[in-house]
PDB file of N, CA and C in Angstrom:
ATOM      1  N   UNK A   1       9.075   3.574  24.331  1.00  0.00           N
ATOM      2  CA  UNK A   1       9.361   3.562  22.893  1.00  0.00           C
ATOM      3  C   UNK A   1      10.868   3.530  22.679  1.00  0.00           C
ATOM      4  N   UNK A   2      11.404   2.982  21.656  1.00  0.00           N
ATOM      5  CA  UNK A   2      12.646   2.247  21.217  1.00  0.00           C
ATOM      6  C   UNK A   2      13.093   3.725  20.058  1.00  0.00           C
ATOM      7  N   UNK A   3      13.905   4.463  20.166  1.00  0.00           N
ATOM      8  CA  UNK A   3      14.937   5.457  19.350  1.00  0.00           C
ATOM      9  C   UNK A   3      14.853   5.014  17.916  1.00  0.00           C
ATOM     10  N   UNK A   4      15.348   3.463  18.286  1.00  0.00           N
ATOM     11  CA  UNK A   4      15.902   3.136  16.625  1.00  0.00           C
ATOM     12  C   UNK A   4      14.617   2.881  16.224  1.00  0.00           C
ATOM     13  N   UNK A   5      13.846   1.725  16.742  1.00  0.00           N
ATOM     14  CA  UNK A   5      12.687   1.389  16.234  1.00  0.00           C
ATOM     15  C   UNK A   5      11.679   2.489  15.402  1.00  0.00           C
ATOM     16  N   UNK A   6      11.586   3.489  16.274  1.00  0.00           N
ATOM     17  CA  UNK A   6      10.745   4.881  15.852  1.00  0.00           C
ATOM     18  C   UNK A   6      11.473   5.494  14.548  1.00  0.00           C
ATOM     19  N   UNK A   7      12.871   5.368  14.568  1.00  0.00           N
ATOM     20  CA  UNK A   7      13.613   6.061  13.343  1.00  0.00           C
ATOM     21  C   UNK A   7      13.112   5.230  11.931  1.00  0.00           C
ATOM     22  N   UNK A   8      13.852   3.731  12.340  1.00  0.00           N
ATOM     23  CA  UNK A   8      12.668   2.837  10.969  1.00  0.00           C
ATOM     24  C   UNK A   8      11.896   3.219  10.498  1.00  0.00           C
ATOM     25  N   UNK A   9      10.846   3.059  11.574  1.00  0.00           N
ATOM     26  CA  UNK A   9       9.641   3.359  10.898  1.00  0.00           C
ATOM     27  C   UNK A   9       9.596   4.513  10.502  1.00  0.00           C
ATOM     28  N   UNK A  10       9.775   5.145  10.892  1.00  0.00           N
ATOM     29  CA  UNK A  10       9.353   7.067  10.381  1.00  0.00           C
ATOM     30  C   UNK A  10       9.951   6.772   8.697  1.00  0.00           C
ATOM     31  N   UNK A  11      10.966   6.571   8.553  1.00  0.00           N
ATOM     32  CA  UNK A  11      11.989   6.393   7.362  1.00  0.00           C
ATOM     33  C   UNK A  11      11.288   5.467   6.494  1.00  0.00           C
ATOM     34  N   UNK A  12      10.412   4.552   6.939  1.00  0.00           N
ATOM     35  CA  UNK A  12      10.269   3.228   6.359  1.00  0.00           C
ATOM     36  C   UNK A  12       8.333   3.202   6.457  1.00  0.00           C
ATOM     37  N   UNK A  13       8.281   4.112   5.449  1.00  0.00           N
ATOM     38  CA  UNK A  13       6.399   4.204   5.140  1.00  0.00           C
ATOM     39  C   UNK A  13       5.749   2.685   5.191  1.00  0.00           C
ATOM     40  N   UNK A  14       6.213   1.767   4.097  1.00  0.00           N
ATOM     41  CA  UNK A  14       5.924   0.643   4.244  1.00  0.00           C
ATOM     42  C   UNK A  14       5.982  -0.366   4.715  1.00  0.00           C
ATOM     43  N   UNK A  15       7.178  -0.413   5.386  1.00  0.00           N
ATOM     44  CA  UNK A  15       7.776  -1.660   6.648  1.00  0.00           C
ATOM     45  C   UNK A  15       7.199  -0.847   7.883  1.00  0.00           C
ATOM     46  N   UNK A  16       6.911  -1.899   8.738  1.00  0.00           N
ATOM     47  CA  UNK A  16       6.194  -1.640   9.791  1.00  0.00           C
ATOM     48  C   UNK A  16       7.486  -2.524  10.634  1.00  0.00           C
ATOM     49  N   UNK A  17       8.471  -1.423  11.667  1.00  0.00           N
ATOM     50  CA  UNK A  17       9.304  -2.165  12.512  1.00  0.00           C
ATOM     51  C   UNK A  17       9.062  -2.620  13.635  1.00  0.00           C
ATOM     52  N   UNK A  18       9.617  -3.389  14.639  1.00  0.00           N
ATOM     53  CA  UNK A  18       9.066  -4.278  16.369  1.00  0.00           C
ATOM     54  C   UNK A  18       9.933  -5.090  16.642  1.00  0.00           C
ATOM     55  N   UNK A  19       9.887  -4.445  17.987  1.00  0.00           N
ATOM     56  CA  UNK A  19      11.429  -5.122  18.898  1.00  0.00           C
ATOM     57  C   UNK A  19      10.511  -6.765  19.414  1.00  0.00           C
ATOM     58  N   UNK A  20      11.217  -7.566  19.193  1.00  0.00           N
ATOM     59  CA  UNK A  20      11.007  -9.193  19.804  1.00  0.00           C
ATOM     60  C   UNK A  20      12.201  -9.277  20.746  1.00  0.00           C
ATOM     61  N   UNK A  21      11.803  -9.843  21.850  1.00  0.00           N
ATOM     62  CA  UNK A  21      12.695 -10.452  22.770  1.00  0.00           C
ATOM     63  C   UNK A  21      12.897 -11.854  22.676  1.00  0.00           C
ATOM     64  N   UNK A  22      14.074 -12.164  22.628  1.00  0.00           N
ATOM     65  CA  UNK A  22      14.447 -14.020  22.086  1.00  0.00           C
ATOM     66  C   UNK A  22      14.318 -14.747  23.133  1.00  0.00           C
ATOM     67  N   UNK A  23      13.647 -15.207  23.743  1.00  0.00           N
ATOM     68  CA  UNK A  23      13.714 -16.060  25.021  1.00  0.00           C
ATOM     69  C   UNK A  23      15.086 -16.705  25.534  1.00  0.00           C
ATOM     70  N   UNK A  24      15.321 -17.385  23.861  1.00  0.00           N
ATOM     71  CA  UNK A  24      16.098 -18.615  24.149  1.00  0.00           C
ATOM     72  C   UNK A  24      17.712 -18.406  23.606  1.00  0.00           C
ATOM     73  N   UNK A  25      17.689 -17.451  23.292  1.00  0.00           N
ATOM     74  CA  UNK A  25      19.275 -16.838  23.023  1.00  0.00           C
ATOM     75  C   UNK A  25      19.620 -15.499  23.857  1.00  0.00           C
ATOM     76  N   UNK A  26      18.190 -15.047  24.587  1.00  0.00           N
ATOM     77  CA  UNK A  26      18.606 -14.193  25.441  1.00  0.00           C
ATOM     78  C   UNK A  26      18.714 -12.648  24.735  1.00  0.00           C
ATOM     79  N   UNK A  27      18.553 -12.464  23.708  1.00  0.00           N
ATOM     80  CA  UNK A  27      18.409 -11.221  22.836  1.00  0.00           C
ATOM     81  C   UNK A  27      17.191 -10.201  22.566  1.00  0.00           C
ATOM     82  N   UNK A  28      17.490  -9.190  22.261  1.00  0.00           N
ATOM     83  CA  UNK A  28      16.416  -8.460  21.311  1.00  0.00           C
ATOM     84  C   UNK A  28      16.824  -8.124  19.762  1.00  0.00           C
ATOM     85  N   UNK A  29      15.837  -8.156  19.416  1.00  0.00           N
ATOM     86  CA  UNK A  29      15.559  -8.841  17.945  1.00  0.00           C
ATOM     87  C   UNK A  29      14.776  -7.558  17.238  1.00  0.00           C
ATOM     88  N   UNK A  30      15.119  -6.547  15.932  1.00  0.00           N
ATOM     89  CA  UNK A  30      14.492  -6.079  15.685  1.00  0.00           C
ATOM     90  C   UNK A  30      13.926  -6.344  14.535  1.00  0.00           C
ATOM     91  N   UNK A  31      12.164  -6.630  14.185  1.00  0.00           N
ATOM     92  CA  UNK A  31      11.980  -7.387  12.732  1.00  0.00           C
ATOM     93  C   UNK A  31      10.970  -6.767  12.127  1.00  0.00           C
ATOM     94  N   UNK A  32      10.800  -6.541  10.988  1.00  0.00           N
ATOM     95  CA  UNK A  32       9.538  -6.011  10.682  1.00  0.00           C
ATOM     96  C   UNK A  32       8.741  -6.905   9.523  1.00  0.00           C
ATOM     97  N   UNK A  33       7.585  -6.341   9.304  1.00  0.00           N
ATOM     98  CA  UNK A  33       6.503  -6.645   8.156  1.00  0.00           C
ATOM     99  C   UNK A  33       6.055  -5.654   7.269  1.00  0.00           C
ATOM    100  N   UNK A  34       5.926  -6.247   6.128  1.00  0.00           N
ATOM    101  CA  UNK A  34       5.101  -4.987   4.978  1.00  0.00           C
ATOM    102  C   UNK A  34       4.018  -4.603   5.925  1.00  0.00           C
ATOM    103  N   UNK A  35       4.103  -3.211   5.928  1.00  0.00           N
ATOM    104  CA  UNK A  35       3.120  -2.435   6.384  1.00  0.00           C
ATOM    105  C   UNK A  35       1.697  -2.782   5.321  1.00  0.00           C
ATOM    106  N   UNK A  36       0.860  -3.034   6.044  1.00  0.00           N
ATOM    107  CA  UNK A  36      -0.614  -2.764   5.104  1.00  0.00           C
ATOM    108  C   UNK A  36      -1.144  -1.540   4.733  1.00  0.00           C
ATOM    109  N   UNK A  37      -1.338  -1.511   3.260  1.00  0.00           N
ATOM    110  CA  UNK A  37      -1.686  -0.226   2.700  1.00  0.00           C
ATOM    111  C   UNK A  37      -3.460   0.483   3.101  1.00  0.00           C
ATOM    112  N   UNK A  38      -3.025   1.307   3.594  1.00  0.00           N
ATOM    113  CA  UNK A  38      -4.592   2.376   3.590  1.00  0.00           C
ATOM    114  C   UNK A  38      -5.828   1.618   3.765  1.00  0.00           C
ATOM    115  N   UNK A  39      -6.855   2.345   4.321  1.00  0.00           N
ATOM    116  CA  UNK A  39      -7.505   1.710   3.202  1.00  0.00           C
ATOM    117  C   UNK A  39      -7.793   2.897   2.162  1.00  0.00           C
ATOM    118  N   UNK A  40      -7.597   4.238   2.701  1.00  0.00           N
ATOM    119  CA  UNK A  40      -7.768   5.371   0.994  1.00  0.00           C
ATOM    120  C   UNK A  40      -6.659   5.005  -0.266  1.00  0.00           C
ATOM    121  N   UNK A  41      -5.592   4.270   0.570  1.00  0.00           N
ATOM    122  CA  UNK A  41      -4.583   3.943  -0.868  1.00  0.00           C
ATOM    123  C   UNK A  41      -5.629   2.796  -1.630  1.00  0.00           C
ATOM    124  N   UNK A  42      -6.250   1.978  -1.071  1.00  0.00           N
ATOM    125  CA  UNK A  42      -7.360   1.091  -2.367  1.00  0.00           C
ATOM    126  C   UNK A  42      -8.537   1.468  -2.714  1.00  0.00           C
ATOM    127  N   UNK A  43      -9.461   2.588  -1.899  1.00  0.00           N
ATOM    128  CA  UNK A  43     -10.199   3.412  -2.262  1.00  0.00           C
ATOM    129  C   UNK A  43      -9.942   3.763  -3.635  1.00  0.00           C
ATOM    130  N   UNK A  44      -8.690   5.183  -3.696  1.00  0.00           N
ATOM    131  CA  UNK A  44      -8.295   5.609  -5.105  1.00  0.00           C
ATOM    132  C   UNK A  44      -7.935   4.392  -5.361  1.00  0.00           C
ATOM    133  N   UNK A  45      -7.133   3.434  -5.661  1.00  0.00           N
ATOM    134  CA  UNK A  45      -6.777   2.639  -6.454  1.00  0.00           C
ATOM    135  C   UNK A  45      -8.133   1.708  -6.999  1.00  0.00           C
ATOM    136  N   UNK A  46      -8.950   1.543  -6.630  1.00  0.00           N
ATOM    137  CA  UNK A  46     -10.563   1.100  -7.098  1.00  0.00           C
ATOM    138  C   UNK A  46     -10.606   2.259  -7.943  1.00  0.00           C
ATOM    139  N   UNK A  47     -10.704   3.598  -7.349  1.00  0.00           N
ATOM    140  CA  UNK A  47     -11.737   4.236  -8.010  1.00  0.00           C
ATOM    141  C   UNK A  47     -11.204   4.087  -9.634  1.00  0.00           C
ATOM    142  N   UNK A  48      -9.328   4.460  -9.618  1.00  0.00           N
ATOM    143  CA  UNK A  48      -8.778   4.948 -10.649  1.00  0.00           C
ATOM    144  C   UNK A  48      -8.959   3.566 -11.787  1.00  0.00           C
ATOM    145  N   UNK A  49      -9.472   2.560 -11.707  1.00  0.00           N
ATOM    146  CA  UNK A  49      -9.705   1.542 -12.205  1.00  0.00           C
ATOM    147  C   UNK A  49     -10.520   1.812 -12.524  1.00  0.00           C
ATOM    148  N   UNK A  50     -11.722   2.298 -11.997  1.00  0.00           N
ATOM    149  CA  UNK A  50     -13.353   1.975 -12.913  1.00  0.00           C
ATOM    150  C   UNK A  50     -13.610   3.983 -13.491  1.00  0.00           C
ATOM    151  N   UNK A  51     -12.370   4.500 -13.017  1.00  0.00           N
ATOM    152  CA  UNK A  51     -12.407   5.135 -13.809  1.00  0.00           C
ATOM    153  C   UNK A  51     -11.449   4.966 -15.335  1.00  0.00           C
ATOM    154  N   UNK A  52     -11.175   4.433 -15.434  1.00  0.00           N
ATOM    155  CA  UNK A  52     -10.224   3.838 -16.423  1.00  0.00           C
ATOM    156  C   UNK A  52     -11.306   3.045 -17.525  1.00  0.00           C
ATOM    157  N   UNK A  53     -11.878   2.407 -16.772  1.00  0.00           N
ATOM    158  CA  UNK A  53     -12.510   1.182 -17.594  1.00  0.00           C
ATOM    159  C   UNK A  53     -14.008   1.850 -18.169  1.00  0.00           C
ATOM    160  N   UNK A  54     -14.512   2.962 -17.190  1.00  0.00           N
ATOM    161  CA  UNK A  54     -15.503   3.743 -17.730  1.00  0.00           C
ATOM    162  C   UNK A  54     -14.758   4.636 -19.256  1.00  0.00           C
ATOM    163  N   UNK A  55     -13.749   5.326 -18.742  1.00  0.00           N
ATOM    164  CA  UNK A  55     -13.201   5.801 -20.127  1.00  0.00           C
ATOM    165  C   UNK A  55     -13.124   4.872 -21.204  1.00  0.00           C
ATOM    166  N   UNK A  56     -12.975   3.932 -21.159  1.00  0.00           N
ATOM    167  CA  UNK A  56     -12.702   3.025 -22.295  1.00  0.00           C
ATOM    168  C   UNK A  56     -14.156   2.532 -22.931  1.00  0.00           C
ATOM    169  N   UNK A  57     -15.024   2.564 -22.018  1.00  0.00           N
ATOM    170  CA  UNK A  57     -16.464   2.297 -23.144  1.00  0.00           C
ATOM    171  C   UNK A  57     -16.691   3.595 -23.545  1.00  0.00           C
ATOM    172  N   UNK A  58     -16.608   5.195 -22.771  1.00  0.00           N
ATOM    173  CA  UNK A  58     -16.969   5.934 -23.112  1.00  0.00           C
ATOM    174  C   UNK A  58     -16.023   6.099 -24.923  1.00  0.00           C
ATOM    175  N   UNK A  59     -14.706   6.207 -24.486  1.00  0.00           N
ATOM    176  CA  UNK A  59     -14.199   5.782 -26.054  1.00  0.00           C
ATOM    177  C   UNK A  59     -14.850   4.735 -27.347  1.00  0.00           C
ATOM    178  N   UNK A  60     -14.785   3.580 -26.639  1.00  0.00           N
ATOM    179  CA  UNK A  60     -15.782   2.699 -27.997  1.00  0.00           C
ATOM    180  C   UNK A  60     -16.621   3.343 -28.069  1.00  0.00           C
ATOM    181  N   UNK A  61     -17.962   3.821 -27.536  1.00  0.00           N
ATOM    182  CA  UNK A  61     -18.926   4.261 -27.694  1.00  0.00           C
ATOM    183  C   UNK A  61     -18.681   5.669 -28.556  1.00  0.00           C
ATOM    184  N   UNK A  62     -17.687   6.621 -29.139  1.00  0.00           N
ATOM    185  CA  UNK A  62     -17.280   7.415 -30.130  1.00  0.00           C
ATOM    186  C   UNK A  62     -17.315   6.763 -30.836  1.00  0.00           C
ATOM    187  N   UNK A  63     -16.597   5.637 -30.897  1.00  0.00           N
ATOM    188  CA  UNK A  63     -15.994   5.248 -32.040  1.00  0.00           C
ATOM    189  C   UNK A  63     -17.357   4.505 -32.886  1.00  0.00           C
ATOM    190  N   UNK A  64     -18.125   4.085 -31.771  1.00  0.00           N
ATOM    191  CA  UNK A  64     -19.170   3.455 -32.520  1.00  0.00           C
ATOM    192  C   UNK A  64     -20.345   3.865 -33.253  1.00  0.00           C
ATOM    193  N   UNK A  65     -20.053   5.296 -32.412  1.00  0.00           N
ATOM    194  CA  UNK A  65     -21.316   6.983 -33.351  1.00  0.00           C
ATOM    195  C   UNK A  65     -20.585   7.095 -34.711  1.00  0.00           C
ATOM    196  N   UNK A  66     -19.165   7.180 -34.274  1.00  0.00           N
ATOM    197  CA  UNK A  66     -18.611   7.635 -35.987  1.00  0.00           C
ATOM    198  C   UNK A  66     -18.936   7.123 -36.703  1.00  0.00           C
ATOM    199  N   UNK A  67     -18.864   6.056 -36.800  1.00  0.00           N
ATOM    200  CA  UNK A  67     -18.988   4.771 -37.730  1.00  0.00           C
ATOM    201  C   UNK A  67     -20.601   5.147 -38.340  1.00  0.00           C
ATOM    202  N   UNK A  68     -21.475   5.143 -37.784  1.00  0.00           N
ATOM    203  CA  UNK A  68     -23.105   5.670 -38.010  1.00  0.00           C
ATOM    204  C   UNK A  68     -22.982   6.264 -39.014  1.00  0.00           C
TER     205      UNK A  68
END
């Protein structure tokens, strides 16, 4: 394991860091990618949606007793 590499990442929740070796310039290369989220980060993020969208009929549906 790579010092710096491990520091990145620790620091860097969402970038995902990785040493490449350059063949053809003879280097190492450090590069990263958006880390992929959770899957509990889209779990809640589903849930908090259809809980959202349930509140919102549960609201019309007041609004539509009042009216009665």
């Amino acid at each position: 394991a790579d010092p710096i590499v491990d520091s990145l990442n620790k620091n860097s929740p969402d970038r995902e860091y990785y040493k490449r070796i350059d063949g053809i310039k003879k280097e190492v290369v450090i590069e990263s990618n958006p880390k992929a989220k959770s899957y509990g980060y889209h779990l809640k993020k589903s849930l908090a949606e259809i809980g959202n969208v349930s509140l919102h009929f549960l609201e019309a549906g007041d609004k539509f007793l009042n009216q009665i």
